[in-house]
Protein backbone atom coordinates (compact mmCIF):
# COMPACT_ATOMS: atom_id res chain seq x y z
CA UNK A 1 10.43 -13.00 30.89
CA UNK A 2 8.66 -14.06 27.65
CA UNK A 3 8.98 -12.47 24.11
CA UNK A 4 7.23 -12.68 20.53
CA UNK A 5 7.97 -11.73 17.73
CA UNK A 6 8.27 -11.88 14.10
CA UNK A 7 11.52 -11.05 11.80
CA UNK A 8 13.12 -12.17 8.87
CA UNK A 9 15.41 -15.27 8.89
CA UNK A 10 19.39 -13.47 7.23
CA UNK A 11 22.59 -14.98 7.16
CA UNK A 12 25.74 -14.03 8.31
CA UNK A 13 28.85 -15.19 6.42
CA UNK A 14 31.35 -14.21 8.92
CA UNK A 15 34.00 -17.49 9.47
CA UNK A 16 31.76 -18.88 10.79
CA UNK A 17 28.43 -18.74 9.21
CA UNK A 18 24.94 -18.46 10.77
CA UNK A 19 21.51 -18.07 10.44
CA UNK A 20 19.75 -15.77 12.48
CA UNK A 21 16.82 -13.58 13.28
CA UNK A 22 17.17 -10.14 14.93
CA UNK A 23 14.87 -9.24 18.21
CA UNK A 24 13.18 -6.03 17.69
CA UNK A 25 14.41 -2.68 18.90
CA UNK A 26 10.97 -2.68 21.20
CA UNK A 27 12.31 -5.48 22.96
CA UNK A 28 16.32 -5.17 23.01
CA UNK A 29 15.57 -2.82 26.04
CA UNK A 30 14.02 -5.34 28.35
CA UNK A 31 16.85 -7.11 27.77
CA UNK A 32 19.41 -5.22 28.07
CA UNK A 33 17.68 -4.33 31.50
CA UNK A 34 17.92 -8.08 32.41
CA UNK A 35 21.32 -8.50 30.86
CA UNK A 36 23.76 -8.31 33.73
CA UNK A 37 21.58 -10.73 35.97
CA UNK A 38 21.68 -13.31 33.49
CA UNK A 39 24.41 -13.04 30.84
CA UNK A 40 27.13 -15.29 31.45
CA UNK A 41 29.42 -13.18 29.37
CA UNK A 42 30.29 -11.13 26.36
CA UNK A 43 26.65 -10.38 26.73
CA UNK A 44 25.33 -13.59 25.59
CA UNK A 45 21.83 -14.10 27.22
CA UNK A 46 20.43 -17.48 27.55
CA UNK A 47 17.06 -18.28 26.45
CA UNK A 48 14.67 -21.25 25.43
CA UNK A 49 13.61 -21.09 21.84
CA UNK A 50 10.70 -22.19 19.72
CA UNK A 51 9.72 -21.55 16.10
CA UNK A 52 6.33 -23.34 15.21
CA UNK A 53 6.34 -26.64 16.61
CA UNK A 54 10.39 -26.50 16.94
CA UNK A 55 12.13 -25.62 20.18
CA UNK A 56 15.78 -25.37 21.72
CA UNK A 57 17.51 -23.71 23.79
CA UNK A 58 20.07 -21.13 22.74
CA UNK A 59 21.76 -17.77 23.63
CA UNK A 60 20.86 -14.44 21.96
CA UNK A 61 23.94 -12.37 20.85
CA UNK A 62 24.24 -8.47 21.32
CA UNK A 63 24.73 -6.88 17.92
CA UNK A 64 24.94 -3.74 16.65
CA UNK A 65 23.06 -2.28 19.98
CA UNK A 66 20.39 -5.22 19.69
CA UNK A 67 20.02 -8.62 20.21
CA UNK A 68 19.89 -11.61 17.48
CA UNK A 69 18.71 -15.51 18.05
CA UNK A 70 20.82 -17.60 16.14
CA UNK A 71 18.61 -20.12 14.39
CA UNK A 72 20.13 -24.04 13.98
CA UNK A 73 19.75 -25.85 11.07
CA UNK A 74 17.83 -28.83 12.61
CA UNK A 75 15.16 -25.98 13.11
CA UNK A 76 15.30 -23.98 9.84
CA UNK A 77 14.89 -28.29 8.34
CA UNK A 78 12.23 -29.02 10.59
CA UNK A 79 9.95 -25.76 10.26
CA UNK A 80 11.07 -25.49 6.36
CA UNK A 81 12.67 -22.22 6.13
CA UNK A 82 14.93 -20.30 3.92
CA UNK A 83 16.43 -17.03 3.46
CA UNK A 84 14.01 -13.94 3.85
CA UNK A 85 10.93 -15.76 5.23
CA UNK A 86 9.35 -14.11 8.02
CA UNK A 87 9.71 -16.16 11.46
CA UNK A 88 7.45 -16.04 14.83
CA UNK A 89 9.53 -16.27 17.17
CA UNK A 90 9.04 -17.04 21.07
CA UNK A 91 11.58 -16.60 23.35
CA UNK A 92 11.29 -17.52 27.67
CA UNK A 93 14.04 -16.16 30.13
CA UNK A 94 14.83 -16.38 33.77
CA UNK A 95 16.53 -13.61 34.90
């Protein structure tokens, strides 16, 4: 399964802080369809990454009924982004 999209880059201050970008509600409900084949628990879904010319592979987190890619810092420094900019995202899945 592949996915694009574009959302804005927040932060999460929790004790452990992050940077993320939240999958659209449009596409939460592919994958929550492909969840259970591929999660490998606590609903964490595995996924290969790429913002502009940066990729990596990752896990998307369920939150709040959706799904959010956490974004590292070696990408936000290599693609030059802060707070509030609007990121294309593409994410590739094997379910």
């Amino acid at each position: 399964m592949e996915l694009a999209f574009t959302g804005e880059l927040w932060f999460w201050r929790g004790p452990s802080p992050w940077h993320f970008v939240t999958v659209p509600d449009e596409q939460c409900g592919a994958l929550e369809a492909t969840s259970a084949a591929v999660s490998y628990g606590w609903g964490m879904i595995p996924v290969a990454a790429q913002i502009g010319g940066t990729g990596w592979t990752t896990s998307l987190w369920p939150k709040d009924g959706r799904y959010v890619v956490p974004v590292k810092a070696r990408v936000r420094k290599a693609e030059r982004l802060v707070l509030g900019d609007q990121v294309a995202v593409r994410l590739s899945l094997d379910p």
